[in-house]
Protein backbone atom coordinates (compact mmCIF):
# COMPACT_ATOMS: atom_id res chain seq x y z
CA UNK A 1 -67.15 -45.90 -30.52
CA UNK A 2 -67.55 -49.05 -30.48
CA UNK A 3 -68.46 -52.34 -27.68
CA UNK A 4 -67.61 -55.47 -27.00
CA UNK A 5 -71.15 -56.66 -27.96
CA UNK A 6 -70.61 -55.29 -31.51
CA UNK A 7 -67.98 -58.10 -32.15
CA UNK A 8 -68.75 -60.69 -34.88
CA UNK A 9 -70.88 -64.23 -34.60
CA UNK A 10 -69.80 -67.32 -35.59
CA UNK A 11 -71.20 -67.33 -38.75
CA UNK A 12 -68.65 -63.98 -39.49
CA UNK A 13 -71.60 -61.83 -39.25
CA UNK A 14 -71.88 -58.65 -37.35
CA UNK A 15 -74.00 -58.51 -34.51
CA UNK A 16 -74.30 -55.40 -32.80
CA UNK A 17 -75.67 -54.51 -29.69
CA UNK A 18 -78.93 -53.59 -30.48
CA UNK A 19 -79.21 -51.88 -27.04
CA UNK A 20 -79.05 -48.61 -28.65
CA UNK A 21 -76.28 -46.74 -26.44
CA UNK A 22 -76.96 -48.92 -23.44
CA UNK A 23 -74.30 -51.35 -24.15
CA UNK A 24 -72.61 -53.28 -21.80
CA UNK A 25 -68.88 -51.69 -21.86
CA UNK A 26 -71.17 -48.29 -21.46
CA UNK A 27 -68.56 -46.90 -24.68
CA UNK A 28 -71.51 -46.37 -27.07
CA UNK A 29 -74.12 -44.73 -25.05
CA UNK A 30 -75.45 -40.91 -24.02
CA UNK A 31 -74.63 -38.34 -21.93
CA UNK A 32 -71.66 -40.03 -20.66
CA UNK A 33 -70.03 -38.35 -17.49
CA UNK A 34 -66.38 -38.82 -17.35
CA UNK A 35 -64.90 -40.10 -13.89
CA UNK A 36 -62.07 -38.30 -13.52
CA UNK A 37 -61.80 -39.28 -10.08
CA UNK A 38 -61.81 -42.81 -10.52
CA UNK A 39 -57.47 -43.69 -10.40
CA UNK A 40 -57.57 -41.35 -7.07
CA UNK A 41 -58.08 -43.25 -3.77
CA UNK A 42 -59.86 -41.89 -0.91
CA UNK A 43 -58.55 -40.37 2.31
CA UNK A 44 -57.86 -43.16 5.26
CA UNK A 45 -60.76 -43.42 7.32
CA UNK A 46 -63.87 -41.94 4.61
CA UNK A 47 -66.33 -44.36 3.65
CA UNK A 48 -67.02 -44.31 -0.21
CA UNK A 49 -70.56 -42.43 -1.34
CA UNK A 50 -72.81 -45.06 -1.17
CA UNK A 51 -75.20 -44.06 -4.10
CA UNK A 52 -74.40 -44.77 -7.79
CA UNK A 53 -76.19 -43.67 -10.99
CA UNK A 54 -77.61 -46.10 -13.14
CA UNK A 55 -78.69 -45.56 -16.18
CA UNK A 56 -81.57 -47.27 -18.25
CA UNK A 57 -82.66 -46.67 -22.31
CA UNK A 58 -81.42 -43.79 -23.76
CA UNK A 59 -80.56 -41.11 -21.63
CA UNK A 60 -82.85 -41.87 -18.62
CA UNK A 61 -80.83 -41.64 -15.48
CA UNK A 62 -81.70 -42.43 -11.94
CA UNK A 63 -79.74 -42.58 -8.82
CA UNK A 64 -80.08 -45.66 -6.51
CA UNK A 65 -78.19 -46.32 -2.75
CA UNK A 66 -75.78 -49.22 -2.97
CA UNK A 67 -77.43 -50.80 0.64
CA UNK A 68 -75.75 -53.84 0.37
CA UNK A 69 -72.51 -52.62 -0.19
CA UNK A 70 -72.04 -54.45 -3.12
CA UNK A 71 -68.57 -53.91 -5.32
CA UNK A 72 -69.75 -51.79 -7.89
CA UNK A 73 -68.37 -50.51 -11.39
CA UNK A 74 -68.84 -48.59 -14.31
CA UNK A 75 -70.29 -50.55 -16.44
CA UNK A 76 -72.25 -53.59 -14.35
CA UNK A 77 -75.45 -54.55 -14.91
CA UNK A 78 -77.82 -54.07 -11.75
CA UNK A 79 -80.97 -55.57 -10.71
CA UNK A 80 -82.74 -52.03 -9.01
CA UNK A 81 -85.85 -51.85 -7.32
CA UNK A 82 -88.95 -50.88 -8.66
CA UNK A 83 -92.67 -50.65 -8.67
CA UNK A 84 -93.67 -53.20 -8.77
CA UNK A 85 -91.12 -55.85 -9.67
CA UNK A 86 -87.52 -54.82 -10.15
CA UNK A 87 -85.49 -53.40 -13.05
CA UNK A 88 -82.44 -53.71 -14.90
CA UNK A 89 -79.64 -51.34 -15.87
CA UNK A 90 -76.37 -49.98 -16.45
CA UNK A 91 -73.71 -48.15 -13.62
CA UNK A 92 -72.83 -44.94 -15.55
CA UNK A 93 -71.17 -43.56 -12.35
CA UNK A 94 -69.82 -44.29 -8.72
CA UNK A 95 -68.00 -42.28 -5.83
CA UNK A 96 -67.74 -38.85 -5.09
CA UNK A 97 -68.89 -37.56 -8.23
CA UNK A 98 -72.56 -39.15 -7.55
CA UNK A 99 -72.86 -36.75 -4.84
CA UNK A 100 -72.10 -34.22 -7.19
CA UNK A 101 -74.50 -35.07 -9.89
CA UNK A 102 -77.15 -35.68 -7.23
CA UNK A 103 -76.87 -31.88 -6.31
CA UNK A 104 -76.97 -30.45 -10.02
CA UNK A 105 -79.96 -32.49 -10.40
CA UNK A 106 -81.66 -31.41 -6.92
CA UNK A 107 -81.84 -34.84 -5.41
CA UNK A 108 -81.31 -34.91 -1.91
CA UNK A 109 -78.07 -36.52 -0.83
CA UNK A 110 -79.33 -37.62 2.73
CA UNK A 111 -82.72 -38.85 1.13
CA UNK A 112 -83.37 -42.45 3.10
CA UNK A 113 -85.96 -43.55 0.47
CA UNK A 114 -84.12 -43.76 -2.91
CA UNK A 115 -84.62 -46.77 -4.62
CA UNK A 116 -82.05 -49.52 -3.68
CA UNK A 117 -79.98 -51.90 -5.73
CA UNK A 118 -80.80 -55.45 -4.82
CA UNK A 119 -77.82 -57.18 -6.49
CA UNK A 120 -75.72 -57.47 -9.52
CA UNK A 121 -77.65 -58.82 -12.84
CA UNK A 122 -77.44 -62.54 -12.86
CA UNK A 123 -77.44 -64.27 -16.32
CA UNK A 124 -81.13 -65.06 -15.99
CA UNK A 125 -82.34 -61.64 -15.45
CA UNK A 126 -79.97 -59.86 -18.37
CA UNK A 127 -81.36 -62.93 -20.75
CA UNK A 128 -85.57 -61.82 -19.36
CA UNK A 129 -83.98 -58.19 -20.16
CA UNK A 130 -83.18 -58.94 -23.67
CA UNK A 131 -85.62 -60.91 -24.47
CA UNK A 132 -87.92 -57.40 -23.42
CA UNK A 133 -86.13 -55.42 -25.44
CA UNK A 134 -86.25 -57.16 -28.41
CA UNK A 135 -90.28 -57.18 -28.13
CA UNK A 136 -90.04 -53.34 -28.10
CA UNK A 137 -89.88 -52.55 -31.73
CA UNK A 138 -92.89 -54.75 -32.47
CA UNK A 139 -95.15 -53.33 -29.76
CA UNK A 140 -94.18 -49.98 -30.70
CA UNK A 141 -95.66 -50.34 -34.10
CA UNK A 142 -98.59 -52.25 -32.92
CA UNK A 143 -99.80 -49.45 -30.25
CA UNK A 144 -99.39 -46.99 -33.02
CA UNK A 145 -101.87 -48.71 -34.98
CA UNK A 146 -103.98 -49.24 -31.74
CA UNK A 147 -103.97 -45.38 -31.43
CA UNK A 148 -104.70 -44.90 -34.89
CA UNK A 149 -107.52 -46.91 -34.41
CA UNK A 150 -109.15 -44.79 -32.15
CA UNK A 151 -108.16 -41.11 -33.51
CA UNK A 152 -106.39 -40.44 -30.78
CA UNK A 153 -104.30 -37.11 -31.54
CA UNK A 154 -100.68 -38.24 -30.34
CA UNK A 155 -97.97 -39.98 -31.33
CA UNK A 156 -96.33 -42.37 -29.45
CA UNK A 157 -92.41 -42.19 -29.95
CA UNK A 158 -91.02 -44.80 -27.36
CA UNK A 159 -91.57 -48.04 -25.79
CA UNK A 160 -89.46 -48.82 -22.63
CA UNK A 161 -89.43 -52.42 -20.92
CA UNK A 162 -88.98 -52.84 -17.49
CA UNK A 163 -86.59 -55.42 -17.07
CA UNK A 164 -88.41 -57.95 -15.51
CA UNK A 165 -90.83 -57.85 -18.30
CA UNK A 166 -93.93 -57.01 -16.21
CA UNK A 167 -94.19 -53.54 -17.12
CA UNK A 168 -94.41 -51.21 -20.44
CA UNK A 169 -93.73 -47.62 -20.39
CA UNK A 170 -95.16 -45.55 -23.45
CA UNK A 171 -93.67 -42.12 -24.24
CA UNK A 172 -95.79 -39.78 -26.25
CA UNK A 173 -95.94 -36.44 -27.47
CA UNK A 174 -98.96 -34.32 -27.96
CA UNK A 175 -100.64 -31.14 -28.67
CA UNK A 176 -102.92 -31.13 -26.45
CA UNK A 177 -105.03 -33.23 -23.60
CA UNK A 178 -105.19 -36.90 -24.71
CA UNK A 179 -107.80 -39.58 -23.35
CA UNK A 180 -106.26 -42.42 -23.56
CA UNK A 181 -107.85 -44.74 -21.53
CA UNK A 182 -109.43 -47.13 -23.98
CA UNK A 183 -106.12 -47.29 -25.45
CA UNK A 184 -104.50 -48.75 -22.59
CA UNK A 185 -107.46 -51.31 -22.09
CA UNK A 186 -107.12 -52.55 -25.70
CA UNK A 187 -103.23 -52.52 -25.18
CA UNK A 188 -103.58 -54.42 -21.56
CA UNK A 189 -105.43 -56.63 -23.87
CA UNK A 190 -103.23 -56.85 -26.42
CA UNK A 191 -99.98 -57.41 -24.82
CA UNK A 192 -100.87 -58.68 -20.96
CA UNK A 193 -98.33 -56.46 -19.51
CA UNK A 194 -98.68 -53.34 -16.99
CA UNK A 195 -99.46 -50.45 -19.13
CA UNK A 196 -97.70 -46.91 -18.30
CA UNK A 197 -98.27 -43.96 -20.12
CA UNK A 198 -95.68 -41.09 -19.95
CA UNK A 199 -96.14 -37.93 -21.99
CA UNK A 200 -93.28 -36.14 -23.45
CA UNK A 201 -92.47 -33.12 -24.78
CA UNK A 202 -90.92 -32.21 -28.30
CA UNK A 203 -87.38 -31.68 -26.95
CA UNK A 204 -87.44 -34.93 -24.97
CA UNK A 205 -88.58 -36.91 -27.56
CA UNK A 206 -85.67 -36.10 -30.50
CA UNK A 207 -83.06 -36.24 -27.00
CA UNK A 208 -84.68 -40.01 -26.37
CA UNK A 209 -84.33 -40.83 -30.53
CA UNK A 210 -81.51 -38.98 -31.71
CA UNK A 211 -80.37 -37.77 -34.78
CA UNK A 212 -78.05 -35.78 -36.89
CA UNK A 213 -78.17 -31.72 -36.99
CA UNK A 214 -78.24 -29.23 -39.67
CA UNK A 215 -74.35 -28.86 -39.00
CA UNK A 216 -73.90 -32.43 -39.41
CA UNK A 217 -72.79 -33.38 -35.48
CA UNK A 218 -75.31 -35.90 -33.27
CA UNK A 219 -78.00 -33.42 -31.24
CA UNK A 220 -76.79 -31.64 -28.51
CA UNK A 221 -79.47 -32.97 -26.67
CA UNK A 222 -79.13 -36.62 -26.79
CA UNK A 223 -74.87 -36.08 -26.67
CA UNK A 224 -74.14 -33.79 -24.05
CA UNK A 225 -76.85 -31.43 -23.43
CA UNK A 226 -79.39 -32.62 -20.00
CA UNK A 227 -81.03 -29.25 -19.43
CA UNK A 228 -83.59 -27.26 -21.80
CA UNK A 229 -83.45 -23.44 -21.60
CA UNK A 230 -86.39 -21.01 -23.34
CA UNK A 231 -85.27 -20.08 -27.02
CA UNK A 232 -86.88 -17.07 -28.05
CA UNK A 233 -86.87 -15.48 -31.81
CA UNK A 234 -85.01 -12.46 -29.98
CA UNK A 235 -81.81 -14.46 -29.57
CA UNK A 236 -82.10 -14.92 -33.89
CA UNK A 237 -83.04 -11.11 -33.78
CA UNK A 238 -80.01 -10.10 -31.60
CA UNK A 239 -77.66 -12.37 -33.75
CA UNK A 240 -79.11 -10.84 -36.78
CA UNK A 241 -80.37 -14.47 -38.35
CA UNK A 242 -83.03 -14.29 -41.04
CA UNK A 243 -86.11 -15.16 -39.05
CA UNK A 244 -86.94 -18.44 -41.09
CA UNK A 245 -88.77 -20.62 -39.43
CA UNK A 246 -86.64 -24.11 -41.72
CA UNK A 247 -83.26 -22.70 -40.93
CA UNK A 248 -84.03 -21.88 -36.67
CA UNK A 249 -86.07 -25.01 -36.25
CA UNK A 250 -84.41 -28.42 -35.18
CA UNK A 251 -85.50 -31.73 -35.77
CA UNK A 252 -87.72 -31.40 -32.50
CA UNK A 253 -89.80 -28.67 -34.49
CA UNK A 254 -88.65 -25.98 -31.93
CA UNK A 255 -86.04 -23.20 -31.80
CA UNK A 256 -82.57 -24.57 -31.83
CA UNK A 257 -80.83 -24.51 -28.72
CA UNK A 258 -77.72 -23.63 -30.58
CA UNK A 259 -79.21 -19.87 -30.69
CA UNK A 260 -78.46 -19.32 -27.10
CA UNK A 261 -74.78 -20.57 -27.03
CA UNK A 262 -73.31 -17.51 -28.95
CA UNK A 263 -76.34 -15.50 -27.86
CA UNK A 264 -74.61 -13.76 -24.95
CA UNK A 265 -71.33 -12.77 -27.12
CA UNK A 266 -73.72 -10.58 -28.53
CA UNK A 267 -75.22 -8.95 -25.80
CA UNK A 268 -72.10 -7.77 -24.54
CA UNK A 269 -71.11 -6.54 -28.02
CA UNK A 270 -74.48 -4.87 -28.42
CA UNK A 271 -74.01 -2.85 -25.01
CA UNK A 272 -71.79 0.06 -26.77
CA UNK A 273 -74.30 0.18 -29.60
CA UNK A 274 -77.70 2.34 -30.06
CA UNK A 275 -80.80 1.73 -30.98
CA UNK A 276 -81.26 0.74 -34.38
CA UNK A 277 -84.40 3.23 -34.70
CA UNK A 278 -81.89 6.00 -33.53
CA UNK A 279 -82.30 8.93 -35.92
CA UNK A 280 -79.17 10.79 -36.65
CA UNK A 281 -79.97 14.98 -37.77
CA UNK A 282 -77.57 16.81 -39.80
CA UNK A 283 -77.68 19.86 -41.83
CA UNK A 284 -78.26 17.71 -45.13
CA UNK A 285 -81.17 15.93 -43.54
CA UNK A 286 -82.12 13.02 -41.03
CA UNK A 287 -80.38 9.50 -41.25
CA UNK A 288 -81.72 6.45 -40.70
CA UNK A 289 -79.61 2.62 -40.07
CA UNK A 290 -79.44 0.70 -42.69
CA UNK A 291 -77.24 -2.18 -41.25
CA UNK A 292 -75.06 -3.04 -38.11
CA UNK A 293 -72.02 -5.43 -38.55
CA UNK A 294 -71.86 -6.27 -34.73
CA UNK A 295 -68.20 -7.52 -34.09
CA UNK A 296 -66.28 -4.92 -36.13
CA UNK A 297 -68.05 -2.09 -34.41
CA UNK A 298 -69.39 -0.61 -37.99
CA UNK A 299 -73.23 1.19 -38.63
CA UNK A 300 -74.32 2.02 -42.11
CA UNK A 301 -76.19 4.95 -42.25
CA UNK A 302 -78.19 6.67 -44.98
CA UNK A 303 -80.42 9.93 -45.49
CA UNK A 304 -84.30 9.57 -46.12
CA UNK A 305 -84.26 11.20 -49.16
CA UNK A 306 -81.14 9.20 -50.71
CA UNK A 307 -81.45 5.71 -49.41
CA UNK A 308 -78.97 4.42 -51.77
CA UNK A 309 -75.71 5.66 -50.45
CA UNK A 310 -74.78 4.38 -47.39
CA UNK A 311 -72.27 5.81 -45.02
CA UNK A 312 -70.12 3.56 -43.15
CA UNK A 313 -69.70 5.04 -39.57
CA UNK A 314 -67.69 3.54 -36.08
CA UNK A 315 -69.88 3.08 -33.18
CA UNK A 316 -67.83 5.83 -31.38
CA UNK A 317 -68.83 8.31 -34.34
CA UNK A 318 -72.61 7.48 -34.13
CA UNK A 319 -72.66 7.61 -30.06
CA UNK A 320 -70.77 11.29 -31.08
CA UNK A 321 -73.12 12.56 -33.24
CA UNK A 322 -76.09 11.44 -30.77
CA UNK A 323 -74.40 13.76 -28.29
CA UNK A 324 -74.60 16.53 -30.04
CA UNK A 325 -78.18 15.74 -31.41
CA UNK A 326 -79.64 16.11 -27.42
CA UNK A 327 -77.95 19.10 -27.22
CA UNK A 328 -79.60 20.19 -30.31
CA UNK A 329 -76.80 20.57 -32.17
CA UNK A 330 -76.36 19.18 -36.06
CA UNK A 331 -72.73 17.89 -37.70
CA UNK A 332 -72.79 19.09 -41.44
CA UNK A 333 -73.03 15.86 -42.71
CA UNK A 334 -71.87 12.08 -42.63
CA UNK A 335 -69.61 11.97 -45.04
CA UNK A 336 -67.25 13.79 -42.73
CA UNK A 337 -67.01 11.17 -40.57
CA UNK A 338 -67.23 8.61 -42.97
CA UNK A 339 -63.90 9.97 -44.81
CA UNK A 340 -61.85 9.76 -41.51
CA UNK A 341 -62.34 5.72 -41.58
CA UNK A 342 -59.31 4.19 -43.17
CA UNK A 343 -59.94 0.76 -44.90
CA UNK A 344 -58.25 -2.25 -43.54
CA UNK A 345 -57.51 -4.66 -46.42
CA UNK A 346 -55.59 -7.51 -44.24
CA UNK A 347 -56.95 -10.55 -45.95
CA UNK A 348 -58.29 -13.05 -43.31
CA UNK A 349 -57.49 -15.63 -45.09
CA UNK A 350 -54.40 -16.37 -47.40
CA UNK A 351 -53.95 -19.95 -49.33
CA UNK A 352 -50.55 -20.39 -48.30
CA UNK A 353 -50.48 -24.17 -49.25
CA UNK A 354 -51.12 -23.74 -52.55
CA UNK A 355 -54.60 -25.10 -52.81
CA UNK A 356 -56.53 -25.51 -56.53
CA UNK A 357 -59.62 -22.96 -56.45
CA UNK A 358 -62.74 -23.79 -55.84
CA UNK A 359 -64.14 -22.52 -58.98
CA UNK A 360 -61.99 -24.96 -61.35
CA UNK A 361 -64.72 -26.99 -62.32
CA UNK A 362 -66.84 -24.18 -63.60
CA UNK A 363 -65.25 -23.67 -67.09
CA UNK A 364 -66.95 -26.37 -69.03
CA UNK A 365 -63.79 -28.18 -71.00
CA UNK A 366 -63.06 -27.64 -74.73
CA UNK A 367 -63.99 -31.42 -75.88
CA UNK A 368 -62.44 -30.17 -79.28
CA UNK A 369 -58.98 -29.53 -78.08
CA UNK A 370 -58.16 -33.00 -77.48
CA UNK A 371 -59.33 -34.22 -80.95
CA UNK A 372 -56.80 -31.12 -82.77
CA UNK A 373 -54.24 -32.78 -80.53
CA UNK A 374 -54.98 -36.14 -81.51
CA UNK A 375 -55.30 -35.33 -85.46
CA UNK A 376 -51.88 -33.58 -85.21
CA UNK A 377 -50.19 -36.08 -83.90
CA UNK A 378 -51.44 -38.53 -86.09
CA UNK A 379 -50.41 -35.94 -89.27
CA UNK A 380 -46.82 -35.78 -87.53
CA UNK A 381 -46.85 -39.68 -87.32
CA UNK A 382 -47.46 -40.01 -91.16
CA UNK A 383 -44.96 -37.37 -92.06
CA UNK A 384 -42.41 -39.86 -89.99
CA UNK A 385 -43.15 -42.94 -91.83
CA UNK A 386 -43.06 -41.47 -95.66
């Protein structure tokens, strides 16, 4: 979606916001909450929630108490205390629903020392705000070679203006412990601003940049996702993924956190089923799973000394057969059980509409037919004439 800072210049070109998802309307930016709340009025005699989140670059959010009463938006731009100086951002959220986010977040709702907002952005302090952003890109690119430089081992990602100008905040990522303090004197140097350095981890940093995914959609984590759970290679294990490291990684370098979204699905459908290194004994020898198709409730089985043949068997059958293996008892053989299953050929999907197949193009095309068509008609032509 668009802004209203996107519009055209006067020259008819496009200018764009160049906030990147802080824009002014707040229609373009991350991890949007939705008010719902906001066309409902509140009961005679309450006093509104007098904290409001404000949010700054990307998808940093903090929550500040509206002291001064002032009337207050989605959408304005606030001066906000800081240290030192004061900063500048954007009201992502006001009312009742504050005091909710407040508590997901664990930020006490009584808390007397939260930041305050001092006042609503006056021209001069959203023009000293620009004006800071703008520099960002520049000193980004110069720190980097600053760090380079000095062989320091990390990479810094992010550059974050306060927005009085007076203040720098560097994000980085790295492997391990960095000692960066001759960086910041050569970058106190360089740019005669307050230096802050913030380390990062791998998540945070493709949340703060963005990006497309593997499935084509913006990352979860810089859309809708704010908290980052553990992924573990047992949630690909348990979903039966091929454990390769390309497909399971995101852009972050980690474990997608699209494993654990299905992930507990499969638990539950798992529950019923046994172990896959569950022997099953029979008078024809001892079998041994080959595959599990989770959802349908089917095992493949085959014997050790014919691993060729599978026999398909229903998770009912298998937990049967177990039975009767504690009590040391042996079924003559699978294909017993396998013969009682009765094939179900529904088709799951039919082309009703009439669609062309997909493998049209495959056939190469007969360049020859079209000259034989061509040459006859030509023949016919002459025949017509004469």
């Amino acid at each position: 979606m668009g802004c209203n800072s996107c519009s055209s210049g006067k020259d008819g070109q496009p200018r764009g916001c160049k906030n990147n998802g802080t824009c002014g309307t707040d229609s373009c930016n991350k991890l949007t909450v939705f008010d719902w709340l906001s066309n409902m009025s509140l009961p005679a005699g309450q006093k509104a929630f007098d904290c409001v989140e404000v949010r700054f670059k990307n998808s940093r959010k903090l929550f500040f108490r509206n002291t001064e009463n002032l009337t207050l938006s989605i959408g304005d731009v606030v001066a906000t205390e800081a240290s030192p100086g004061h900063d500048v951002g954007i009201v992502t959220l006001t009312g009742e629903l504050v005091k909710v986010q407040m508590k997901k977040k664990k930020v006490d709702v009584t808390d007397e020392t939260l930041p305050k907002i001092y006042r609503k952005a006056s021209q001069r302090d959203i023009d000293i705000w620009s004006k800071s952003r703008d520099k960002e890109e520049r000193i980004k690119k110069k720190s980097r070679e600053l760090a380079i430089s000095l062989g320091l081992q990390m990479k810094i990602s992010d550059v974050e203006f306060q927005g009085d100008g007076s203040k720098a905040t560097f994000y980085y990522t790295a492997e391990d412990r960095v000692d960066f303090r001759q960086l910041i004197k050569e970058m106190a140097k360089a740019f005669s601003i307050r230096i802050e350095m913030r380390q990062i981890g791998f998540r945070q940093e493709a949340a703060r940049l963005g990006g497309i995914g593997s499935c084509g959609r913006e990352l979860c984590c810089s859309t809708w996702l704010t908290d980052f759970r553990s992924v573990n290679t047992s949630a690909a294990r348990y979903q039966q993924l091929s454990l390769n490291p390309q497909k399971l990684a995101g852009q972050c370098g980690k474990l997608k956190c699209c494993l654990n979204y299905e992930l507990d699905a499969y638990l539950d459908a798992l529950q019923s089923f046994p172990r896959n290194d569950t022997h099953l004994y029979t008078e024809k020898g001892k079998a041994v799973c080959q595959k599990i198709d989770i959802f349908k409730g089917l095992l493949w089985y085959a014997y050790e000394d014919n691993g060729i043949n599978w026999h398909k068997l229903t998770v009912e059958q298998v937990n049967e057969i177990i039975t009767l293996n504690k009590e040391r008892k042996k079924v003559s053989g699978l294909e017993e059980y396998a013969s009682e299953l009765i094939e179900d050929n529904k088709k799951d999907f039919e082309n009703v509409v009439g669609q062309d197949s997909l493998t049209r193009f495959d056939a190469p095309k007969n360049k020859n037919r079209g000259k034989r068509n061509r040459n006859k008609n030509r023949r016919k032509h002459k025949k017509k004439t004469n």
